[in-house]
N, C-alpha and C. Protein backbone atom coordinates (compact mmCIF):
# COMPACT_ATOMS: atom_id res chain seq x y z
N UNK A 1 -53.30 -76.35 -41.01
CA UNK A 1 -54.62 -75.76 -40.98
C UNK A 1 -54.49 -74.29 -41.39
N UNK A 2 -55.45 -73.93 -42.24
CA UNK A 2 -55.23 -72.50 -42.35
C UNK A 2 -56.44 -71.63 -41.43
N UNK A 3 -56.01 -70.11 -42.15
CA UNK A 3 -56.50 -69.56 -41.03
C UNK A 3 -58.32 -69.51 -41.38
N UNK A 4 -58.90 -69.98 -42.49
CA UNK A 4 -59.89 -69.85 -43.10
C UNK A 4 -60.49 -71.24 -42.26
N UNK A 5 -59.76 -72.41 -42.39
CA UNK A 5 -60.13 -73.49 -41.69
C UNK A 5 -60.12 -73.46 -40.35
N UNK A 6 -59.23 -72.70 -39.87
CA UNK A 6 -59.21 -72.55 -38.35
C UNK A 6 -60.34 -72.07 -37.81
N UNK A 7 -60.85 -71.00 -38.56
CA UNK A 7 -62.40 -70.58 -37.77
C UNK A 7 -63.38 -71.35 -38.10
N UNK A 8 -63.73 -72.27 -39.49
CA UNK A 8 -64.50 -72.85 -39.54
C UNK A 8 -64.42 -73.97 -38.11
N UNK A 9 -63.22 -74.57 -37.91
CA UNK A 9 -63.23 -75.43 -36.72
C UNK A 9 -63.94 -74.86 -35.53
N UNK A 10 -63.60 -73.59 -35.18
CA UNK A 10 -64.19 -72.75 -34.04
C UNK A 10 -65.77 -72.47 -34.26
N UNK A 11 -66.17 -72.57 -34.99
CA UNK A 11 -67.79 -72.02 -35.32
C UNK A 11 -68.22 -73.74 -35.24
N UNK A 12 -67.29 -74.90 -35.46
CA UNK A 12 -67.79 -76.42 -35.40
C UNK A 12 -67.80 -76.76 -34.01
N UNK A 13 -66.85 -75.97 -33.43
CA UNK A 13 -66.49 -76.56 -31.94
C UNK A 13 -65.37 -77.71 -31.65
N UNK A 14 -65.12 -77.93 -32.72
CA UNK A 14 -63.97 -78.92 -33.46
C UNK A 14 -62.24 -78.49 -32.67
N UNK A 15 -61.97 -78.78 -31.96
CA UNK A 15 -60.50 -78.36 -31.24
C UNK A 15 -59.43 -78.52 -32.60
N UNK A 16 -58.64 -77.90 -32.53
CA UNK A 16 -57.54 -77.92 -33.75
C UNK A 16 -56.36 -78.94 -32.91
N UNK A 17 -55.54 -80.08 -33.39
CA UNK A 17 -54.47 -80.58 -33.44
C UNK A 17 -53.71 -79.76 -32.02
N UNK A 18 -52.90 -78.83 -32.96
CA UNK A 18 -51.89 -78.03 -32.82
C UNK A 18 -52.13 -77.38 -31.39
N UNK A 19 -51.42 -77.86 -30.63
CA UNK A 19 -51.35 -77.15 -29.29
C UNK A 19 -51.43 -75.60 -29.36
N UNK A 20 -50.72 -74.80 -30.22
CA UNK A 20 -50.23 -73.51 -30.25
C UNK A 20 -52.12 -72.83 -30.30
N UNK A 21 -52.61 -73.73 -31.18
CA UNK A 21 -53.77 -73.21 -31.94
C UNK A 21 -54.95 -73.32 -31.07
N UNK A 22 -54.65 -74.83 -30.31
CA UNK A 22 -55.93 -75.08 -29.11
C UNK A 22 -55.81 -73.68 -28.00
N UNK A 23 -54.56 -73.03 -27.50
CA UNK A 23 -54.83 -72.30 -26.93
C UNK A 23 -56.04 -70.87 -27.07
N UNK A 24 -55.41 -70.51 -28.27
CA UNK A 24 -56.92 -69.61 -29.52
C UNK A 24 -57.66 -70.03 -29.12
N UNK A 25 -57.70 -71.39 -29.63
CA UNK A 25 -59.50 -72.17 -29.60
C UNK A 25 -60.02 -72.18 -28.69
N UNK A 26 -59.64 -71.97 -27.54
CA UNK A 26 -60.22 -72.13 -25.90
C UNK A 26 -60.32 -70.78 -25.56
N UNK A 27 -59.67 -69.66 -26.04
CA UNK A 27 -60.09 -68.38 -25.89
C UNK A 27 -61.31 -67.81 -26.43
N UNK A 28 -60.91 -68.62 -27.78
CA UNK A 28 -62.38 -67.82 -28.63
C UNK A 28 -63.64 -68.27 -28.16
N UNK A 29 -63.52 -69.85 -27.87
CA UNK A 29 -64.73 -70.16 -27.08
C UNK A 29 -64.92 -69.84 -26.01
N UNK A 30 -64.75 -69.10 -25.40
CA UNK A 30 -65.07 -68.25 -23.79
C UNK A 30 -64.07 -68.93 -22.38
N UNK A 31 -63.20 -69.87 -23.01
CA UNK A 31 -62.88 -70.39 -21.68
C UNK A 31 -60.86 -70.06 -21.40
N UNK A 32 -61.29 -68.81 -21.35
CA UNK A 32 -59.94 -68.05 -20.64
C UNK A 32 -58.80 -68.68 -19.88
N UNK A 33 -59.53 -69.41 -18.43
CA UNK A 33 -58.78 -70.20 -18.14
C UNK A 33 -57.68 -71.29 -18.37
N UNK A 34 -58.58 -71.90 -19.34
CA UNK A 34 -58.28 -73.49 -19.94
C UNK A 34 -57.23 -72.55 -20.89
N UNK A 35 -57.63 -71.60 -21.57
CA UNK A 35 -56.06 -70.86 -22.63
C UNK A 35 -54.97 -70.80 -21.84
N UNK A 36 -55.57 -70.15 -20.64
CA UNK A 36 -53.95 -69.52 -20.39
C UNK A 36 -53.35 -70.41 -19.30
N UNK A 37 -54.01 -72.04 -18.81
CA UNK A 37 -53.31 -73.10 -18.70
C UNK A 37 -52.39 -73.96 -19.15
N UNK A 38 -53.37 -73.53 -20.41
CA UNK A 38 -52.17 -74.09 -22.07
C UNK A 38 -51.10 -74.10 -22.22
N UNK A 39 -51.27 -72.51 -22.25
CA UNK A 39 -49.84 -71.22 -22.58
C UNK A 39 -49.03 -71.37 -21.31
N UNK A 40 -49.55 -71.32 -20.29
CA UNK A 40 -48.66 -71.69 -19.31
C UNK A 40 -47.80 -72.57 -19.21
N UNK A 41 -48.37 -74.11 -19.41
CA UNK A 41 -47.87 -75.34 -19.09
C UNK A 41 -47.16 -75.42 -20.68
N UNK A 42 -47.37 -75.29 -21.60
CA UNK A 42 -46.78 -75.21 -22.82
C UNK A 42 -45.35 -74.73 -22.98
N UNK A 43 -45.23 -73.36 -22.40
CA UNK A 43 -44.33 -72.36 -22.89
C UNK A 43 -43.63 -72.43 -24.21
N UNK A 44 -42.61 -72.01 -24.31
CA UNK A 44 -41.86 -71.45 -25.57
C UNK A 44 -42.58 -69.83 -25.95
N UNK A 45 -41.77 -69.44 -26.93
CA UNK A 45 -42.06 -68.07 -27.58
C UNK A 45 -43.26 -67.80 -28.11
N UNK A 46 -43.90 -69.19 -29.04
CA UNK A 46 -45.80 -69.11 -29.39
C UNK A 46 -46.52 -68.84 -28.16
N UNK A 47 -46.34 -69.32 -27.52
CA UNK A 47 -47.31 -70.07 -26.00
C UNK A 47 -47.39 -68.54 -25.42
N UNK A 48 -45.85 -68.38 -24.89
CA UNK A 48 -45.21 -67.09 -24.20
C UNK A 48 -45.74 -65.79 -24.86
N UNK A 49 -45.76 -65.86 -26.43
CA UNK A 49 -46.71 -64.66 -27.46
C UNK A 49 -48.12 -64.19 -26.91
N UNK A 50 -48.75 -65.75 -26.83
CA UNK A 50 -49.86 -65.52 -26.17
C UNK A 50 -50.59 -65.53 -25.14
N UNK A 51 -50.03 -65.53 -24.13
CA UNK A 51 -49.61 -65.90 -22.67
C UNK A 51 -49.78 -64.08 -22.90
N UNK A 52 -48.90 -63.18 -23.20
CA UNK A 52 -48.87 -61.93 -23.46
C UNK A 52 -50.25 -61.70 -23.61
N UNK A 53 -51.06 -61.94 -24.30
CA UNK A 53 -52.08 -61.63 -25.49
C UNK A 53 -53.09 -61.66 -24.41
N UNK A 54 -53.18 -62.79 -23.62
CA UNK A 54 -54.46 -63.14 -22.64
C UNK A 54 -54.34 -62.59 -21.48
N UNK A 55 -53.17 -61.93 -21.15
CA UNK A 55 -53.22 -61.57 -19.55
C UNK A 55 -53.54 -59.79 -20.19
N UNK A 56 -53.68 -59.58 -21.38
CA UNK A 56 -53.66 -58.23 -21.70
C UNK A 56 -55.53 -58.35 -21.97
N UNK A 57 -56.13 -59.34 -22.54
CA UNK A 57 -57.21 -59.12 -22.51
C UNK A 57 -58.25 -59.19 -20.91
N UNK A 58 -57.17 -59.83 -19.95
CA UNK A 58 -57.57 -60.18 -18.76
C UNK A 58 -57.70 -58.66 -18.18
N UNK A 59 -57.26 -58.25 -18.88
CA UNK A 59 -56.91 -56.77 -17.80
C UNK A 59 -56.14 -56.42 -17.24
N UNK A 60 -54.70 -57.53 -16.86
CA UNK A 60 -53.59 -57.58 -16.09
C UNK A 60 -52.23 -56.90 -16.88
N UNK A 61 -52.79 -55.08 -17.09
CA UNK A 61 -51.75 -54.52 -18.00
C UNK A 61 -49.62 -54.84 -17.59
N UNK A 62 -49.85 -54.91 -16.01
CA UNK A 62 -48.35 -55.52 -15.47
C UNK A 62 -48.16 -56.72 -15.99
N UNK A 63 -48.91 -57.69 -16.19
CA UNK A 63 -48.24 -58.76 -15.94
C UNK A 63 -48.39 -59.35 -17.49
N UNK A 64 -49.06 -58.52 -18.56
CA UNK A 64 -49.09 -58.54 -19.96
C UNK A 64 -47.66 -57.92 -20.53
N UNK A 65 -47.83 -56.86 -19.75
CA UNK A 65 -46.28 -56.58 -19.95
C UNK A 65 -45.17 -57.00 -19.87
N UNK A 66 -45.05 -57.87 -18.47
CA UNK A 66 -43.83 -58.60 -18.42
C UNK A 66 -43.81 -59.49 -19.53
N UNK A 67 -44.68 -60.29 -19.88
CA UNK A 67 -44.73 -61.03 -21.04
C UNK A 67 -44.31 -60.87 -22.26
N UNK A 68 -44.87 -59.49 -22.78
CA UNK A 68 -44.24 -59.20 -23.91
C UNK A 68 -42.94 -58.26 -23.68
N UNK A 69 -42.29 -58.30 -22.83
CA UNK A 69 -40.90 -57.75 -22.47
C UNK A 69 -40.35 -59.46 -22.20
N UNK A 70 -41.38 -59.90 -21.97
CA UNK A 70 -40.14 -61.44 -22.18
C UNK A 70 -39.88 -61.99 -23.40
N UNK A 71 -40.35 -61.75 -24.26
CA UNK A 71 -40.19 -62.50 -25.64
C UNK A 71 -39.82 -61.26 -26.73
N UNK A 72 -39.70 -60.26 -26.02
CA UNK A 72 -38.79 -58.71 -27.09
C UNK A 72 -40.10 -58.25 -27.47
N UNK A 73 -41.54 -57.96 -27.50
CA UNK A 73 -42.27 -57.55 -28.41
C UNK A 73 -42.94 -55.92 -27.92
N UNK A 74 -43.32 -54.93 -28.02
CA UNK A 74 -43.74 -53.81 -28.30
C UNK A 74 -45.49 -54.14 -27.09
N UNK A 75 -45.88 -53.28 -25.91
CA UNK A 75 -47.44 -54.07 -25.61
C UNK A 75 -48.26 -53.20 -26.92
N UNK A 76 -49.06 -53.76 -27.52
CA UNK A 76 -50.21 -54.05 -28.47
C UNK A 76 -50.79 -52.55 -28.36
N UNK A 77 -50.85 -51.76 -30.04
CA UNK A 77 -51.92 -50.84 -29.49
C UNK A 77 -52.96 -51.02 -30.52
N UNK A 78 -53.16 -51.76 -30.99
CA UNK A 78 -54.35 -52.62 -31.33
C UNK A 78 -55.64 -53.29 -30.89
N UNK A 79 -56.79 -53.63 -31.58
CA UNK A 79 -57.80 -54.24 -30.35
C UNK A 79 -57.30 -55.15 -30.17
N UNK A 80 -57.90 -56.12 -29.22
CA UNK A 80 -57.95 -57.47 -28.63
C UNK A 80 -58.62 -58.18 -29.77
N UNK A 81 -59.42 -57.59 -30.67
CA UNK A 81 -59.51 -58.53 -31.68
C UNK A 81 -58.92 -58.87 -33.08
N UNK A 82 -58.46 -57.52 -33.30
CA UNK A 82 -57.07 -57.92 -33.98
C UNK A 82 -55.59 -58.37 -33.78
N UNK A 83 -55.51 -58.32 -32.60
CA UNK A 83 -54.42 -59.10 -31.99
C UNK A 83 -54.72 -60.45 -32.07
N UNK A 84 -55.87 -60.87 -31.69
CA UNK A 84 -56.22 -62.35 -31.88
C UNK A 84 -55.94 -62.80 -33.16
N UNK A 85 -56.52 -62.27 -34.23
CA UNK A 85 -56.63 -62.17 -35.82
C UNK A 85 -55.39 -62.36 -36.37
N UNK A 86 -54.26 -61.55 -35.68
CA UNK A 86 -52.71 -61.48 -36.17
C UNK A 86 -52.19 -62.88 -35.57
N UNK A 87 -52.02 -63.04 -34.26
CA UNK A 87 -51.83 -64.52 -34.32
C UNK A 87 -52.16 -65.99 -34.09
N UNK A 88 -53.52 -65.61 -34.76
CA UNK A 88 -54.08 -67.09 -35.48
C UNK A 88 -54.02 -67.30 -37.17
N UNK A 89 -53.73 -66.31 -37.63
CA UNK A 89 -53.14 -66.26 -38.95
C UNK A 89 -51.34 -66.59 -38.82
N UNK A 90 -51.02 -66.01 -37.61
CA UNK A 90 -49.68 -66.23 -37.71
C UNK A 90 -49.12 -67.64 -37.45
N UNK A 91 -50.12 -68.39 -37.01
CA UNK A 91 -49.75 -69.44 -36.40
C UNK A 91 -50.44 -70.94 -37.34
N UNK A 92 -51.20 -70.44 -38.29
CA UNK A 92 -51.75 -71.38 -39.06
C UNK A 92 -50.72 -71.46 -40.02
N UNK A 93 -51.17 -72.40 -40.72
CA UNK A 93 -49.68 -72.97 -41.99
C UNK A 93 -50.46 -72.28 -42.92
């Protein structure tokens, strides 16, 4: 899926396949929770990327942090909506 198709799915309401991607998809559609259940129960380094990503939009600057100190990455000084932008492009084929 690319990243052009990926939002068309999100504006359809259409869930994407790809586990990595349903997590996005459940963010962008308002349901926070259900993402970062995903990312949770999922793990690995994608999941764990964004596992980072959502506890930083949550507000939980500690525990965003540990996250991206768990997988080596820099915390974000970017918006929350280009962080989103970077990896749902990063994660589409």
């Amino acid at each position: 899926m690319t990243f052009k198709e990926f939002l068309v799915a999100i504006e359809a309401k259409s869930p994407p396949n790809s586990p990595i991607l349903q997590i996005l998809y459940l963010d962008k559609i308002g349901d926070w929770h259900g993402a970062h259940d995903l990312a949770d129960n999922l793990g690995g380094k994608k999941a764990d990327r964004i596992h980072a990503y959502l506890h930083r939009k949550e507000g939980d600057v500690w525990n965003a942090k540990y996250w991206y100190n768990r997988i080596g990455e820099p915390f974000p000084k970017i918006s929350l909506d280009e962080e989103w932008d970077l990896l749902a492009k990063a994660y589409c084929d």
